[in-house]
N, C-alpha and C. Protein backbone atom coordinates (compact mmCIF):
# COMPACT_ATOMS: atom_id res chain seq x y z
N UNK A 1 30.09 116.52 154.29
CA UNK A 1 29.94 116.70 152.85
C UNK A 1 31.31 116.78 152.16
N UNK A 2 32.52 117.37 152.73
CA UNK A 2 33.43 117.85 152.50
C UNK A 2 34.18 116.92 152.10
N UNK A 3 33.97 115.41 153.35
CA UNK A 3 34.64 114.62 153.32
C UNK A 3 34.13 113.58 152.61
N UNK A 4 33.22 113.64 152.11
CA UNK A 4 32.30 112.66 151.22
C UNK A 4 32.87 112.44 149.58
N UNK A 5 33.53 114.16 149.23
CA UNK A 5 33.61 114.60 147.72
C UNK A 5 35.12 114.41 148.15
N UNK A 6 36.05 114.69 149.12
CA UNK A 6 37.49 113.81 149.12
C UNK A 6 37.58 112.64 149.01
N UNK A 7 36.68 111.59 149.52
CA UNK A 7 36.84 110.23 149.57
C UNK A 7 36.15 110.00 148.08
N UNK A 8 35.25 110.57 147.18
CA UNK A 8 34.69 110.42 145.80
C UNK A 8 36.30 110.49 144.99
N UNK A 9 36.88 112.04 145.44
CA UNK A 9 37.80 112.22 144.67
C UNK A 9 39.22 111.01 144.42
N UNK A 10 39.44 110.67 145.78
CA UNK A 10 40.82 109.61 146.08
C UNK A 10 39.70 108.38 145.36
N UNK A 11 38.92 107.57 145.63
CA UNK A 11 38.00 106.68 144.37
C UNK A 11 38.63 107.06 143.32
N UNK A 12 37.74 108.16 142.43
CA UNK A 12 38.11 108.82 141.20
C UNK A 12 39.42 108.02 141.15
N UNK A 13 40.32 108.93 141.70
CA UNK A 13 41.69 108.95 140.98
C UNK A 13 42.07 107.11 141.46
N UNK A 14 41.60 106.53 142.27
CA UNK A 14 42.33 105.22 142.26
C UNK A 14 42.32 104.36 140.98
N UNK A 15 40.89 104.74 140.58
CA UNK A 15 39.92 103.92 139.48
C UNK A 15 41.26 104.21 138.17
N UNK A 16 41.23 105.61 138.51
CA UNK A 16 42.32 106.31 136.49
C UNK A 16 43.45 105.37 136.72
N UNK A 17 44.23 105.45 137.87
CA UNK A 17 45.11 104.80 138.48
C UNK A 17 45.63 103.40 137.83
N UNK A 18 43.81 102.91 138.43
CA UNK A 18 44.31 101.21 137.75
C UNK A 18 44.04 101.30 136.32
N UNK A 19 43.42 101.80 135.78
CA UNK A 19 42.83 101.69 134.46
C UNK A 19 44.50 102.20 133.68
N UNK A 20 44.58 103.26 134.02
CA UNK A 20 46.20 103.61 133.42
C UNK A 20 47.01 102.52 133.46
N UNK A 21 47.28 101.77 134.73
CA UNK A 21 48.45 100.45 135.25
C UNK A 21 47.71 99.25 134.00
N UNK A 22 46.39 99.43 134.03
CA UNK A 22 45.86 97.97 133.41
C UNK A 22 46.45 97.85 131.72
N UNK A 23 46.11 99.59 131.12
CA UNK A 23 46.64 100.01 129.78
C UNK A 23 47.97 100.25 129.94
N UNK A 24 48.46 100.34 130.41
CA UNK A 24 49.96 100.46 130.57
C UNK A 24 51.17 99.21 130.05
N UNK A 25 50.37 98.28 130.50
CA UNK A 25 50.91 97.07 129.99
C UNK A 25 51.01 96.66 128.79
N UNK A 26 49.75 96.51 128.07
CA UNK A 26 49.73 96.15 126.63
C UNK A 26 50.14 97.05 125.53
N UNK A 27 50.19 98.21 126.37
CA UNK A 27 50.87 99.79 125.29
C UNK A 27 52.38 99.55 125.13
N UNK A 28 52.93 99.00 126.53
CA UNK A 28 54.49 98.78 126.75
C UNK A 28 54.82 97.49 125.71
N UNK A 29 54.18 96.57 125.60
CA UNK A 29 54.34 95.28 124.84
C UNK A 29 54.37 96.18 123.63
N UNK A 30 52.83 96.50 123.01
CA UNK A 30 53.21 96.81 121.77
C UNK A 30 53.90 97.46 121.22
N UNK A 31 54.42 98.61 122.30
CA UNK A 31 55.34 99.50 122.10
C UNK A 31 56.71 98.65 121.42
N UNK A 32 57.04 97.71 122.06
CA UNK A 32 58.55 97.04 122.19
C UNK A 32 57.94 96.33 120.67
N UNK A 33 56.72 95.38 120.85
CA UNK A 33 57.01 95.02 119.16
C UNK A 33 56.94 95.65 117.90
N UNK A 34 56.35 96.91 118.31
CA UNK A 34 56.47 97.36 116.76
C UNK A 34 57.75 97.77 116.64
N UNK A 35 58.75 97.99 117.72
CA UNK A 35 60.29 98.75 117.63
C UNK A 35 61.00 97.61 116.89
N UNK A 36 60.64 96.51 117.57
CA UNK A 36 61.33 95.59 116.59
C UNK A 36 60.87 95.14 115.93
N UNK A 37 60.00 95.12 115.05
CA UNK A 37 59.50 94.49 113.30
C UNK A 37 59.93 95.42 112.87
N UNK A 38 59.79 97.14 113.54
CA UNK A 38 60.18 98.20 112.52
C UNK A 38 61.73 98.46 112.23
N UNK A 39 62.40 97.86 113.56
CA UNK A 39 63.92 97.97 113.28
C UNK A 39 63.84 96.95 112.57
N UNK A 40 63.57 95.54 112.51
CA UNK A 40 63.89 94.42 111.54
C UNK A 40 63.65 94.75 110.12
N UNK A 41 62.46 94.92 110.16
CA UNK A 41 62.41 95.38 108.48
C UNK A 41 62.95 96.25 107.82
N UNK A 42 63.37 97.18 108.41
CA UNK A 42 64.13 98.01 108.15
C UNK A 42 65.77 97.66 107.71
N UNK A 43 66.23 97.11 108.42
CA UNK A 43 67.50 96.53 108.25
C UNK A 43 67.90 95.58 107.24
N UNK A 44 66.83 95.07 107.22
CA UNK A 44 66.77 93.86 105.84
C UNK A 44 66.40 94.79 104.51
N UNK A 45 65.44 95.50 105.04
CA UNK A 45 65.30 96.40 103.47
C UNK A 45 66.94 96.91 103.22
N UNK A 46 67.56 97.57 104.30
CA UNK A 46 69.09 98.68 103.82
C UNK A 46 69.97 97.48 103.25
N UNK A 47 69.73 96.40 103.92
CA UNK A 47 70.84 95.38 103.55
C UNK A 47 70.81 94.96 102.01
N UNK A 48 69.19 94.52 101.84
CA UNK A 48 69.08 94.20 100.53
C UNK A 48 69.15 95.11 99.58
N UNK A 49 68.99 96.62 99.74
CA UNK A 49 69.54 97.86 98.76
C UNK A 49 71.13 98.01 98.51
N UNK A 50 71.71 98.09 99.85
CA UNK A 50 73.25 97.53 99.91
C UNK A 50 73.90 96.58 98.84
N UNK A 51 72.98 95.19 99.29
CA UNK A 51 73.55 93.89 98.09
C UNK A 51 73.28 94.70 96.46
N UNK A 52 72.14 95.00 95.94
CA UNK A 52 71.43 95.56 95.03
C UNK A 52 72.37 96.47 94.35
N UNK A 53 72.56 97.47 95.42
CA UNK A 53 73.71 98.67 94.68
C UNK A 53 74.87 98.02 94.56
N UNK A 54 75.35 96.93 95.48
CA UNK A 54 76.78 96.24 94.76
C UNK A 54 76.64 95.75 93.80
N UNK A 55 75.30 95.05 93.48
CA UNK A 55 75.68 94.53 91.90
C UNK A 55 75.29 95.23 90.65
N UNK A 56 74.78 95.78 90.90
CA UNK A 56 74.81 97.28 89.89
C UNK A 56 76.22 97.83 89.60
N UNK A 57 76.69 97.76 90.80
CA UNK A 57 78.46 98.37 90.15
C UNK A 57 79.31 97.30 89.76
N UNK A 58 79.21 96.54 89.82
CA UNK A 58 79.60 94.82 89.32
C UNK A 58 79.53 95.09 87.93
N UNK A 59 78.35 94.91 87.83
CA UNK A 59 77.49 94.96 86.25
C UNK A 59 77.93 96.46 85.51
N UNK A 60 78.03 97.20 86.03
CA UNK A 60 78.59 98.40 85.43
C UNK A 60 80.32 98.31 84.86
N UNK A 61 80.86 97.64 85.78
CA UNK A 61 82.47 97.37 85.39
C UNK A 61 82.69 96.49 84.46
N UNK A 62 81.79 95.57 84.71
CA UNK A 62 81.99 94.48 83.44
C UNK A 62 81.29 94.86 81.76
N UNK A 63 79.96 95.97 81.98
CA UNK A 63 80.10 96.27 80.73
C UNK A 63 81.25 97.55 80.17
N UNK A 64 81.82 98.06 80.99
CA UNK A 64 82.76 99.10 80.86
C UNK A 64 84.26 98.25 80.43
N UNK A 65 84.30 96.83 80.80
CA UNK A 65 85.65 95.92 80.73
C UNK A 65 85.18 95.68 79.04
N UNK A 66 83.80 95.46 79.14
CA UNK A 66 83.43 95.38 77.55
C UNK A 66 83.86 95.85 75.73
N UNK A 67 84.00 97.22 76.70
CA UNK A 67 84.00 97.91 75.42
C UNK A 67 85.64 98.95 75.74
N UNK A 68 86.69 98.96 76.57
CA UNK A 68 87.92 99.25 76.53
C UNK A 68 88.65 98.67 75.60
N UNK A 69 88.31 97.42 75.30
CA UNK A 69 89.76 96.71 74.15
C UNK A 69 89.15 95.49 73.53
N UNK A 70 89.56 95.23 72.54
CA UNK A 70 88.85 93.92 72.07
C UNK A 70 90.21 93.23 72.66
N UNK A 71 89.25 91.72 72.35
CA UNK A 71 90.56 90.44 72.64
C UNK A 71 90.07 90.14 73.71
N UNK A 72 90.98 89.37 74.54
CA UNK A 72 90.79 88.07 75.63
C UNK A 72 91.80 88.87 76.84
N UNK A 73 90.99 88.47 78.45
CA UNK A 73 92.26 89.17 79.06
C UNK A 73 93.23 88.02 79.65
N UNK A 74 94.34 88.80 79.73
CA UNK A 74 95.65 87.78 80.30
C UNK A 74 96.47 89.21 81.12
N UNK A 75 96.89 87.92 81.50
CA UNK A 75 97.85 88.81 82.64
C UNK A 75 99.29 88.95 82.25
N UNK A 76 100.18 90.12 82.09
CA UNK A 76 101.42 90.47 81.36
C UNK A 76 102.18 91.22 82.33
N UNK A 77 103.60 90.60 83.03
CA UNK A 77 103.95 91.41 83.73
C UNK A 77 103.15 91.38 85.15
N UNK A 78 102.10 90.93 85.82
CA UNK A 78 101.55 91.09 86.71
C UNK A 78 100.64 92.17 86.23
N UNK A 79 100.13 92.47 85.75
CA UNK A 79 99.44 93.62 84.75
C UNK A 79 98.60 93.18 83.98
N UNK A 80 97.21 93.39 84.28
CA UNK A 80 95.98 92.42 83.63
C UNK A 80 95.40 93.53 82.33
N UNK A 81 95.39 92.30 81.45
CA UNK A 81 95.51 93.42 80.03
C UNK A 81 93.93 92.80 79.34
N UNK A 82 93.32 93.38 78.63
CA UNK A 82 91.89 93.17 77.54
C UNK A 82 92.49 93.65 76.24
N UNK A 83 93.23 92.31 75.56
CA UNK A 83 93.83 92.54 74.36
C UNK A 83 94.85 93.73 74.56
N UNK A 84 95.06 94.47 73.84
CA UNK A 84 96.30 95.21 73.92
C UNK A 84 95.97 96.80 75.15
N UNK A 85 94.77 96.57 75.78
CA UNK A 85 94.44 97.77 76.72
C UNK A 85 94.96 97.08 78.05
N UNK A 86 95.74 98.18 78.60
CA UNK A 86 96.36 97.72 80.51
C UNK A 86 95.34 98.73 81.08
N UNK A 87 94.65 97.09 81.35
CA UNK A 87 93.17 97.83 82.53
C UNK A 87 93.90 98.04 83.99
N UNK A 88 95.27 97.61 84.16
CA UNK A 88 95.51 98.07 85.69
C UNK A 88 95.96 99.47 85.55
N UNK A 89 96.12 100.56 84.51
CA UNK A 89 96.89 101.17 84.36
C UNK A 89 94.90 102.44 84.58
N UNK A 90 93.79 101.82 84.92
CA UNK A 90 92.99 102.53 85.00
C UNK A 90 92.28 102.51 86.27
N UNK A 91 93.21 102.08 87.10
CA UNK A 91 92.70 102.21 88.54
C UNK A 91 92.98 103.41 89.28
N UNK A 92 93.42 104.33 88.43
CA UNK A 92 93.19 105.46 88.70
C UNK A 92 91.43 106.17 88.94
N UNK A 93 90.69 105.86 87.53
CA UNK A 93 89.32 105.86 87.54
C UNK A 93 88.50 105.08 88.75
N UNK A 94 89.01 103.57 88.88
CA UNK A 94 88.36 103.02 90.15
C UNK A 94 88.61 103.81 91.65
N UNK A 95 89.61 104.36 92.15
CA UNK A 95 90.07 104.92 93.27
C UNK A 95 89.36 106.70 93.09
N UNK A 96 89.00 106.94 91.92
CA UNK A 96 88.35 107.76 92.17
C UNK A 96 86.83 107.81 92.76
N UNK A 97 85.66 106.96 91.68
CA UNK A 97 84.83 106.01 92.39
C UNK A 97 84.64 105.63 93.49
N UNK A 98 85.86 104.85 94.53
CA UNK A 98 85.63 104.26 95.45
C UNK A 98 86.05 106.01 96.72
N UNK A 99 86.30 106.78 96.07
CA UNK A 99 86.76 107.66 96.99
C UNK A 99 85.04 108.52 97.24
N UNK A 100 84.46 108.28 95.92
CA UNK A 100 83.19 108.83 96.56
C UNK A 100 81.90 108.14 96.80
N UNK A 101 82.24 106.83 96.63
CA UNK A 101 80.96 105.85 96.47
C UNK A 101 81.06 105.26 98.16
N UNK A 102 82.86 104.98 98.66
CA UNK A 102 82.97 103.95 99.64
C UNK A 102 83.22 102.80 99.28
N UNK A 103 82.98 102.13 97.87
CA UNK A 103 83.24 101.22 97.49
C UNK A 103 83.60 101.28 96.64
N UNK A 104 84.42 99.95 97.40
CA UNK A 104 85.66 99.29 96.87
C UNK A 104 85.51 98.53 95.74
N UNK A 105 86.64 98.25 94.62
CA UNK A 105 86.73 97.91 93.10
C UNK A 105 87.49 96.57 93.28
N UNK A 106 87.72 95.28 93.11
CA UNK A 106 88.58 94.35 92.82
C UNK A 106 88.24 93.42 91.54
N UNK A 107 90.01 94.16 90.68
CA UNK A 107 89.18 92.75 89.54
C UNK A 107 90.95 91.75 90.08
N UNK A 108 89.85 90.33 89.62
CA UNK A 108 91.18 89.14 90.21
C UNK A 108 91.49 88.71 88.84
N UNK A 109 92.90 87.58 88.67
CA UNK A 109 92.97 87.26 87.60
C UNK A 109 92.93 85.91 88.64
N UNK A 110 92.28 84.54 87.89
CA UNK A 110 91.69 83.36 89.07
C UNK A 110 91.07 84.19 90.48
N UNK A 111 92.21 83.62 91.28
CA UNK A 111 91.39 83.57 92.65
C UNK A 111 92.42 84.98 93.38
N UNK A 112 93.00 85.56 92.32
CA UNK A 112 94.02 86.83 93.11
C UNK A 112 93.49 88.02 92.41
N UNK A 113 94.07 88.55 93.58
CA UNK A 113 93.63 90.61 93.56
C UNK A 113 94.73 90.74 92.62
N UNK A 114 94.56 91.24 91.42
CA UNK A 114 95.42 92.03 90.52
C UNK A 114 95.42 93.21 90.32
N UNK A 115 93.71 93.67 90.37
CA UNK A 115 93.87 95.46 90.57
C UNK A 115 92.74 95.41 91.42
N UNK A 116 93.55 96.46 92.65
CA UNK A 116 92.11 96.72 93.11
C UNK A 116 92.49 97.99 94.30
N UNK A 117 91.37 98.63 94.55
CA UNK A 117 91.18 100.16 95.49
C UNK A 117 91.25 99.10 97.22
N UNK A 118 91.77 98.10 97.35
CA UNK A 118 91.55 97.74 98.65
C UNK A 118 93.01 98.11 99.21
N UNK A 119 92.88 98.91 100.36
CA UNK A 119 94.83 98.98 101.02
C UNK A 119 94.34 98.14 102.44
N UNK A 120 95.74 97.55 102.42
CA UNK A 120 95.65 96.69 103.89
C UNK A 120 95.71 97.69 104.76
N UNK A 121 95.13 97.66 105.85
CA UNK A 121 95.49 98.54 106.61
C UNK A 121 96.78 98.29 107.75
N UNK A 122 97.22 97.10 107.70
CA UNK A 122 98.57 96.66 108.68
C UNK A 122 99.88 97.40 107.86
N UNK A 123 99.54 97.49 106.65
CA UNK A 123 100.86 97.34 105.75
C UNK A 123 100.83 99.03 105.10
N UNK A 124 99.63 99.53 104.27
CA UNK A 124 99.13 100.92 104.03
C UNK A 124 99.58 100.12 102.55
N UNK A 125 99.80 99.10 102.09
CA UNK A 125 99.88 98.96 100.70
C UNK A 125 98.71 98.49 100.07
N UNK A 126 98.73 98.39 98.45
CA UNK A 126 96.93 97.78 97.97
C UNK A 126 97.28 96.26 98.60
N UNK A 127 96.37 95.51 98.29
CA UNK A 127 96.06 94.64 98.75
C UNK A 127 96.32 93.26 97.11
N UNK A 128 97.03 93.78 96.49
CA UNK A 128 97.76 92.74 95.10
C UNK A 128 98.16 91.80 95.77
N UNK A 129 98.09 90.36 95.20
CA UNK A 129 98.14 89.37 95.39
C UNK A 129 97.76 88.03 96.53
N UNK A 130 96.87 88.71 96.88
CA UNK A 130 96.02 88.27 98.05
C UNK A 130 94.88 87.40 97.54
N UNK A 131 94.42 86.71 98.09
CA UNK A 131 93.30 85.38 97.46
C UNK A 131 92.37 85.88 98.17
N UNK A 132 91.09 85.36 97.49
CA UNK A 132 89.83 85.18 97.65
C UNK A 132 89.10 84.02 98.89
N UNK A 133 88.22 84.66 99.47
CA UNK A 133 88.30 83.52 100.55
C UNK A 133 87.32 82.18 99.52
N UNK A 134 87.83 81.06 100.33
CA UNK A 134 87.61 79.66 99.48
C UNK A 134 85.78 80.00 98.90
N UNK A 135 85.17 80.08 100.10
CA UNK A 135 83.69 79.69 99.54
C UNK A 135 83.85 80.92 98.10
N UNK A 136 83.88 81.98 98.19
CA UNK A 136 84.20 82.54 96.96
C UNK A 136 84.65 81.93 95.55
N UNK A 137 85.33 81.39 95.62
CA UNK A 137 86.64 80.39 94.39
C UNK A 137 85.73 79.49 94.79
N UNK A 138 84.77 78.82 94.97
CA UNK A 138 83.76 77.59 94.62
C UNK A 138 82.45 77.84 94.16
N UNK A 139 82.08 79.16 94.68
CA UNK A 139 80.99 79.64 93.96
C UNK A 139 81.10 80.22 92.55
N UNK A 140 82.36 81.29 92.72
CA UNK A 140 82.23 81.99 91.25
C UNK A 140 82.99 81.54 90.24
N UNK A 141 84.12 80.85 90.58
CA UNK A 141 85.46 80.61 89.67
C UNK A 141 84.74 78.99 89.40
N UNK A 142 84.84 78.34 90.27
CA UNK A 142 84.74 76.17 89.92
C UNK A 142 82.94 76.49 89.26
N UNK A 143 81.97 77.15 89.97
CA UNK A 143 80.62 77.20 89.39
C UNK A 143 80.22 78.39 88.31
N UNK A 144 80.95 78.84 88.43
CA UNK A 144 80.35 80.29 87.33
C UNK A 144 79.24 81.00 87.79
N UNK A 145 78.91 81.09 89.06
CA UNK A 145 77.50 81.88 90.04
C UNK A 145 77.69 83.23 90.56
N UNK A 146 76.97 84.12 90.60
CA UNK A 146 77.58 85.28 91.14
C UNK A 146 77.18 84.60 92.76
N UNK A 147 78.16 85.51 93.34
CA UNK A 147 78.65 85.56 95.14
C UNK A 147 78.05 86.64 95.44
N UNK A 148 77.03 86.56 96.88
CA UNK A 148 76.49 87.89 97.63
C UNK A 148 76.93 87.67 99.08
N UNK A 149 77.27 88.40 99.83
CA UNK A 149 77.26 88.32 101.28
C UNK A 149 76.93 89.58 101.93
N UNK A 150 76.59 89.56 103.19
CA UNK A 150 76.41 90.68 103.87
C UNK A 150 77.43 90.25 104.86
N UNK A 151 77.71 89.51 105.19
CA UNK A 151 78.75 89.22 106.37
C UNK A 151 80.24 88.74 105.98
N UNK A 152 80.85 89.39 105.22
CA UNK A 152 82.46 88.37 104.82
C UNK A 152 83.85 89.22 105.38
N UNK A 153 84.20 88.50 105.78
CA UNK A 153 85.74 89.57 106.49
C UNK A 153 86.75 89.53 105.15
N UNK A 154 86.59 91.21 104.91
CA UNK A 154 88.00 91.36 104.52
C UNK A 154 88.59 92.23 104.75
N UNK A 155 90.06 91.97 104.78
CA UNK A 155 91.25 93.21 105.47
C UNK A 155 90.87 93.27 106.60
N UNK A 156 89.86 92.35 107.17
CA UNK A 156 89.85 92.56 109.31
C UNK A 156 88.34 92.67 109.15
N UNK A 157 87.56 93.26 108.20
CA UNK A 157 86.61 94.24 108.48
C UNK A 157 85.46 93.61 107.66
N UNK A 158 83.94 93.79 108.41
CA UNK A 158 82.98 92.95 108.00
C UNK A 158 82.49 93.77 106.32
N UNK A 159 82.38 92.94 105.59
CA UNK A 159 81.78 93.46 104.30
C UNK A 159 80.65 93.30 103.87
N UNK A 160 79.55 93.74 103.11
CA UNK A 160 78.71 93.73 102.60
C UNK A 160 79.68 93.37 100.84
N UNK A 161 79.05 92.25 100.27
CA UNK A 161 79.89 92.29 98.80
C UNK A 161 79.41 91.61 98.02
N UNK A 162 79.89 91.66 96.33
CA UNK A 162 79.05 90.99 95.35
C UNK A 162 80.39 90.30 94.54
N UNK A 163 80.31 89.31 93.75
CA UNK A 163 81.41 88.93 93.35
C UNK A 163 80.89 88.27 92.09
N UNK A 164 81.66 88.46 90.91
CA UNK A 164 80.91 87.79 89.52
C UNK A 164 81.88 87.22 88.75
N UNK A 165 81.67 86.72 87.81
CA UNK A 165 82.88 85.66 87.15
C UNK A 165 83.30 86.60 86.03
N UNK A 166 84.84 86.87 85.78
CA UNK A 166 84.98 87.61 84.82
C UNK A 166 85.31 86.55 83.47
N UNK A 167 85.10 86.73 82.37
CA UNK A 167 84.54 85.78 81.33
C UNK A 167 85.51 86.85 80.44
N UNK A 168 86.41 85.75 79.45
CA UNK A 168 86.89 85.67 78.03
C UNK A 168 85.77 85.53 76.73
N UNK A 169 86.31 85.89 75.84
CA UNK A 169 84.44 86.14 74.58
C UNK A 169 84.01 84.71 74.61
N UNK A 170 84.80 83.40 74.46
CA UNK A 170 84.08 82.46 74.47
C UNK A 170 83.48 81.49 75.75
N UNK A 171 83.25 82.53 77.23
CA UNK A 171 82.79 82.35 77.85
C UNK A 171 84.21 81.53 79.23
N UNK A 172 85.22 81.26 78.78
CA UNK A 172 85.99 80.87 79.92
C UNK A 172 85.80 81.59 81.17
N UNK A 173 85.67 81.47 82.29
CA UNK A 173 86.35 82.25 83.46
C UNK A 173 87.71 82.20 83.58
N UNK A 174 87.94 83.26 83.70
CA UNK A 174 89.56 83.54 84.20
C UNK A 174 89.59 84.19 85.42
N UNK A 175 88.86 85.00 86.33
CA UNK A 175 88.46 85.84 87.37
C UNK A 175 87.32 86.09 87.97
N UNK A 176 87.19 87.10 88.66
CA UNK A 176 86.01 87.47 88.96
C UNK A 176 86.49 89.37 89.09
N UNK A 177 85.17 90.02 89.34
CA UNK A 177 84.89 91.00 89.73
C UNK A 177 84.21 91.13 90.72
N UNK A 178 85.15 92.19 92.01
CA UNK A 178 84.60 92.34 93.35
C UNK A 178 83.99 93.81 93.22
N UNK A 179 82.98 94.10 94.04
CA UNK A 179 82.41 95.46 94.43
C UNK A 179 81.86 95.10 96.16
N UNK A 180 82.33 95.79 96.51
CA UNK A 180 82.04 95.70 98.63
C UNK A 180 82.44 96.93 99.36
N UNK A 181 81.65 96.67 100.27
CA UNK A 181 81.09 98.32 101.14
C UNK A 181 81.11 97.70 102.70
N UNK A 182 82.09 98.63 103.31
CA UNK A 182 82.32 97.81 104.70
C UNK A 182 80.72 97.91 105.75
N UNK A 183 80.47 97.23 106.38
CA UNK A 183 79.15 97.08 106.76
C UNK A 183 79.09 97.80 107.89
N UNK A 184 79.88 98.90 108.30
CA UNK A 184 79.70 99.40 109.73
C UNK A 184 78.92 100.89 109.53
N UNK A 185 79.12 101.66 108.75
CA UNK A 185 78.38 102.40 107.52
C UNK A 185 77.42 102.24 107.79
N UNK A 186 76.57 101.06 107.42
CA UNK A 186 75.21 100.93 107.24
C UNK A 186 74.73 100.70 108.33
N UNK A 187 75.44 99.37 109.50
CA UNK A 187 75.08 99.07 110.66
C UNK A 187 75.16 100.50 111.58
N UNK A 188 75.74 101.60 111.38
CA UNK A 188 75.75 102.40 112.55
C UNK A 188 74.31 103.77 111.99
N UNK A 189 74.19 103.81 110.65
CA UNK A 189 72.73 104.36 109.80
C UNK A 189 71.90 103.46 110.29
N UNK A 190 71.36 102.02 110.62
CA UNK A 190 70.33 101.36 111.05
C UNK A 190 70.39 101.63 112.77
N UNK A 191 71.37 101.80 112.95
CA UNK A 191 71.03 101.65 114.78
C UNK A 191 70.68 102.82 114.74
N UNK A 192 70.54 104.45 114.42
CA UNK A 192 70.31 105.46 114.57
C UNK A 192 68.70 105.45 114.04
N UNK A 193 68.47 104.98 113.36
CA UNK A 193 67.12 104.98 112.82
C UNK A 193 66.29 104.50 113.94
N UNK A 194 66.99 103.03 114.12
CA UNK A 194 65.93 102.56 115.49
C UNK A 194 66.06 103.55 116.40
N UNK A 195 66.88 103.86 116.59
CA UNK A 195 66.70 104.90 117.85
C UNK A 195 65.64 105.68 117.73
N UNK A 196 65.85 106.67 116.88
CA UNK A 196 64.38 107.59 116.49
C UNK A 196 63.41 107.05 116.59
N UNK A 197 63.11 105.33 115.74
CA UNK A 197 61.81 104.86 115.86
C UNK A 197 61.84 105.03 117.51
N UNK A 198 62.34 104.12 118.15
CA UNK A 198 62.47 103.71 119.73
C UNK A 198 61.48 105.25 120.78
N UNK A 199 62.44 106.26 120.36
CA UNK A 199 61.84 107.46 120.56
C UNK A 199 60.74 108.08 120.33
N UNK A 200 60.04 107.94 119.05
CA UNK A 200 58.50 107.96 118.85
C UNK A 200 57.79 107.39 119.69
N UNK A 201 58.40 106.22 119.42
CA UNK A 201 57.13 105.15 120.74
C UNK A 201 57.04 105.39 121.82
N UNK A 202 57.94 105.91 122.47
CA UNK A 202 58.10 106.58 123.68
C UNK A 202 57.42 107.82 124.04
């Protein structure tokens, strides 16, 4: 009898056994795909809030370039002026900004940095007189389009950035306006997230 309800029991448990091994499989699959639609979507959502909040501060500088000075801007001295106001002489205000936002301010006169919160890091100086990479100067300066990237190297380092045409009253371009947020920031906030997700599923 004894040995009847041991050999029931080792049954029993073989049966949970396979039934566990059989569910085991398709739990492990789904496990792995929801980690990744949920890390994917996820990442594309931060990225596209990322692009979003850069051009919000884009759009914020240019109506703020608005209303500092009447007139047309030109460059005096290496010193980019809006009629008789020296807007380089207010990058004091931008470096404050970028000291608590993370991002970085560049206004160009054409295709050059004239004022801006970017320091090289080889040199520890700003980053004045440095060009725009080409696809930039074909999109915003030759087409008049605003520029988005999530992937653009600058100063070494991958950027998230927005770039817009800075415009004289009767519509000339003479520049653009940069706003960009180095992408490691965000990339090292998304890998931590997956993790957690990763960990639930688990």
């Amino acid at each position: 009898m004894k040995e009847k309800e041991t050999q029931n029991r080792k049954m029993s448990f073989g049966i949970k056994q396979k039934i566990l091994a059989i569910a085991f499989g398709p739990m492990t699959v789904l496990g792995i795909v929801v980690a990744i639609f949920s890390s994917s979507t996820m990442k594309l959502g931060m990225e596209d809030e990322a692009i979003k909040r850069l051009q919000d501060v884009v759009s914020g500088v240019e109506q703020a370039l608005t209303v500092v000075g009447d007139g047309d801007f030109q460059l005096n001295g290496g010193e980019l002026y809006k009629g008789e106001h020296n807007v380089s002489e207010d990058l004091t205000a931008l470096e404050a900004f970028t000291a608590s936002s993370e991002i970085d301010i560049t206004l160009f006169w054409g295709d050059t940095r004239t004022v801006t919160t970017l320091i090289d890091e080889k040199t520890g100086e700003r980053m004045v007189g440095t060009q725009a990479a080409d696809q930039v100067v074909e999109v915003v300066l030759k087409n008049g389009n605003n520029y988005t990237d999530k992937d653009i190297t600058i100063n070494g380092k991958p950027y998230f950035c927005c770039y817009i045409p800075l415009k004289n009253g009767n519509g000339t371009i003479v520049g653009m306006i940069f706003a960009g947020e180095p992408s490691s920031g965000i990339e090292e906030y998304i890998n931590n997230k997956m993790l957690q997700i990763i960990l639930v599923i688990i």
